[in-house]
Structures are given as C-alpha cells and as structure tokens.
C-alpha atoms as a PDB file:
ATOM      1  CA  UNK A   1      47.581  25.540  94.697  1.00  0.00           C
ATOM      2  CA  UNK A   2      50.061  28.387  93.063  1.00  0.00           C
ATOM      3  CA  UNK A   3      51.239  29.680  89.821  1.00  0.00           C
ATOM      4  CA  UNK A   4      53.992  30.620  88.428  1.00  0.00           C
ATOM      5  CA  UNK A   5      55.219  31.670  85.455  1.00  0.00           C
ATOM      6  CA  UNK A   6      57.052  34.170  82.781  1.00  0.00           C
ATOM      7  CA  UNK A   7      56.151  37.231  81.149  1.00  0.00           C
ATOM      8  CA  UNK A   8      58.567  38.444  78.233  1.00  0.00           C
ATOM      9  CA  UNK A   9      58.711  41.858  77.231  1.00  0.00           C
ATOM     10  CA  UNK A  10      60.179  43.773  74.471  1.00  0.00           C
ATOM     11  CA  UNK A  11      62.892  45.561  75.832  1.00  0.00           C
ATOM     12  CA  UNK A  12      63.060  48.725  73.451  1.00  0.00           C
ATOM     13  CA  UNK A  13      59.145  49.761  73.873  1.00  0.00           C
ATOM     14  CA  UNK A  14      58.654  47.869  77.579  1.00  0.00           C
ATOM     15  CA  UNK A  15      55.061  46.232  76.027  1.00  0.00           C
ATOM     16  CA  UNK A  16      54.278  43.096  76.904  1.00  0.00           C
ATOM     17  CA  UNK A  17      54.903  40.354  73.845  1.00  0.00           C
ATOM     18  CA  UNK A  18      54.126  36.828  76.091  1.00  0.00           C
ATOM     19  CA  UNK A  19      52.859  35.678  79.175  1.00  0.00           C
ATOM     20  CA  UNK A  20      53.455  31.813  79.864  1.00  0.00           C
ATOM     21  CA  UNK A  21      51.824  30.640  83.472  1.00  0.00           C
ATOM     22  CA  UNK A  22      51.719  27.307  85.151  1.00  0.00           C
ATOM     23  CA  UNK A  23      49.804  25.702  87.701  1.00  0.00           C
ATOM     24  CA  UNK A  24      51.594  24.796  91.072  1.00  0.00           C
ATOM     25  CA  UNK A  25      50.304  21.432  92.150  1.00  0.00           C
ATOM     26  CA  UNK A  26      51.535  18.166  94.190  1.00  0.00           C
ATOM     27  CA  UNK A  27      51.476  15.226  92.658  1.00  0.00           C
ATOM     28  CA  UNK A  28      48.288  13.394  92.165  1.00  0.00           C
ATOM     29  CA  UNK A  29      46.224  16.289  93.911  1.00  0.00           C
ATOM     30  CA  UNK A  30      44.107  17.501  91.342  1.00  0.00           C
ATOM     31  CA  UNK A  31      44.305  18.807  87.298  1.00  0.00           C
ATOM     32  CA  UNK A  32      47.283  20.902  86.598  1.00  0.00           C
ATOM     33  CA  UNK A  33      46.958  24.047  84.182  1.00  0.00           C
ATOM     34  CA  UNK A  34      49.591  25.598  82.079  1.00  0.00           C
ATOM     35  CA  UNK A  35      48.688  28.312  79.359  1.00  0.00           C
ATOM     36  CA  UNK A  36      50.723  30.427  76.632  1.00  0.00           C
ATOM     37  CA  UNK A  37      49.457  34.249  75.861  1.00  0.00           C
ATOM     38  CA  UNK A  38      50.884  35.927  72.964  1.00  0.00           C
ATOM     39  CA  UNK A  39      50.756  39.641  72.056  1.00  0.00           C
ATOM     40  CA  UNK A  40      51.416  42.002  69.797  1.00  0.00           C
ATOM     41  CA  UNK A  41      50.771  45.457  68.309  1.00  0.00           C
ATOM     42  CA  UNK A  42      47.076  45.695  65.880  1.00  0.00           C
ATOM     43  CA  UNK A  43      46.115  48.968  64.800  1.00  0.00           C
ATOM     44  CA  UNK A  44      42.850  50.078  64.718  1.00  0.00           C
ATOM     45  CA  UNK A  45      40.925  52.720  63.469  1.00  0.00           C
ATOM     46  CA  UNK A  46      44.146  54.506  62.571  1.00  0.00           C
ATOM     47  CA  UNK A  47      45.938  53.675  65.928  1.00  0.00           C
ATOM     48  CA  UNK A  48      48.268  50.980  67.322  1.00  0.00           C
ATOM     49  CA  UNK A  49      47.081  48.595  70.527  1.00  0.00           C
ATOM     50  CA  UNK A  50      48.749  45.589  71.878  1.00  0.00           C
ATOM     51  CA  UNK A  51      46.480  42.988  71.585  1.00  0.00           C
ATOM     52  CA  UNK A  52      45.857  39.029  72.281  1.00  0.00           C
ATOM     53  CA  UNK A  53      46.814  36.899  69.272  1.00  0.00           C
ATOM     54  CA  UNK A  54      47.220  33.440  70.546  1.00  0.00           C
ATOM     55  CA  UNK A  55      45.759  31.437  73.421  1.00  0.00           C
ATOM     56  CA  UNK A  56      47.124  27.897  74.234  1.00  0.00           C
ATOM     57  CA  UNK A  57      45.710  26.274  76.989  1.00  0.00           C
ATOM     58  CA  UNK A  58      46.466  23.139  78.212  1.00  0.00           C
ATOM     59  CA  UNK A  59      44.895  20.769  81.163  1.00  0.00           C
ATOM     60  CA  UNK A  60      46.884  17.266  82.691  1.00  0.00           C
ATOM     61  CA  UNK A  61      45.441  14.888  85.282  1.00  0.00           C
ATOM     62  CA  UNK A  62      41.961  15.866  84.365  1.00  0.00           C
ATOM     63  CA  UNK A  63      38.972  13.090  85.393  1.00  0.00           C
ATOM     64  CA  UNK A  64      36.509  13.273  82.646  1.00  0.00           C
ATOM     65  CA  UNK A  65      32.772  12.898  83.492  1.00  0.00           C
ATOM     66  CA  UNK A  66      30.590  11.428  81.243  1.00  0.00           C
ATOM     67  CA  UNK A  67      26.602  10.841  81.166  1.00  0.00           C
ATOM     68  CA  UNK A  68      24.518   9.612  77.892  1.00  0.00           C
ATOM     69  CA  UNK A  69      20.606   9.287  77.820  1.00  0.00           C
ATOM     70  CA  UNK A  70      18.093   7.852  75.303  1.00  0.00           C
ATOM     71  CA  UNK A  71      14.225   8.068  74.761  1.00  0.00           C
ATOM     72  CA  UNK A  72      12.485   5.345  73.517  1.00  0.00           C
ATOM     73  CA  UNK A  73       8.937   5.413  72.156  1.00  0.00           C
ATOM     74  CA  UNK A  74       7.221   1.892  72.180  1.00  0.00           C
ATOM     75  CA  UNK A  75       5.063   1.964  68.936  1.00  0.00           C
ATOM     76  CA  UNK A  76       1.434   2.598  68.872  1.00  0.00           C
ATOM     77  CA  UNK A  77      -1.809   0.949  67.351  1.00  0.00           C
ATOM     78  CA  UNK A  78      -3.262   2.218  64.970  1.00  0.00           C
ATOM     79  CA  UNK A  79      -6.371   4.723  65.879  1.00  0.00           C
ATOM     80  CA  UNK A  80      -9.715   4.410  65.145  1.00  0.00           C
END
C-alpha cells in the first residue's frame, strides 16, 4: 500500500501552508487513510515559526474490535 497526495505552498515566501495525503489501497484490502495538515506562521518569544494548526484525520473500511467484561460478587453471610 502507497500514498499520495498534495502539498500547497505559498508561492511569495515558498513555506509550506497544507499538506493533504491519501492512502493507496485496492478495494476491499484493508482500512484506507486520508489526512489534512494545515500550517501557518505563530510567533513566539518575539519570532515567527510555521507551525501545525489543524489535524484531520480520517479512517474508511476499518473492522472495529470490541471486548466487554464484568465482575460479579455473590453476596456473603453475615460473620460471626
């Protein structure tokens, strides 16, 4: 299984301002992935860094497991 995907840029300063990626897959072999990254500039401490804002992530064709348990305490006589 591949990826492929898109990253967008802004063309004046050349940083980074998306990244969108997608999982490769045939059909009905397996989950499938696709996720959205946005950036943009934060500053901090008195300077500017391009930083994460936004993570979407998305799964198809997943198989969900599921397990439950109980305890169960049969009551007890009174001591003596």
């Amino acid at each position: 299984m591949g990826h492929h995907g898109l990253i967008y840029s802004h063309c004046a300063s050349k940083v980074v301002i998306r990244l969108d990626a997608e999982s490769d897959r045939e059909p009905d072999k397996g989950m499938a992935m696709k996720t959205s990254i946005r950036f943009a500039p934060v500053t901090i401490a008195g300077r500017e860094f391009i930083c994460q804002l936004q993570r979407k992530v998305t799964f198809r064709n997943y198989r969900k497991y599921d397990a439950s348990s109980a305890i169960h305490f049969e009551p007890q006589e009174n001591p003596k």
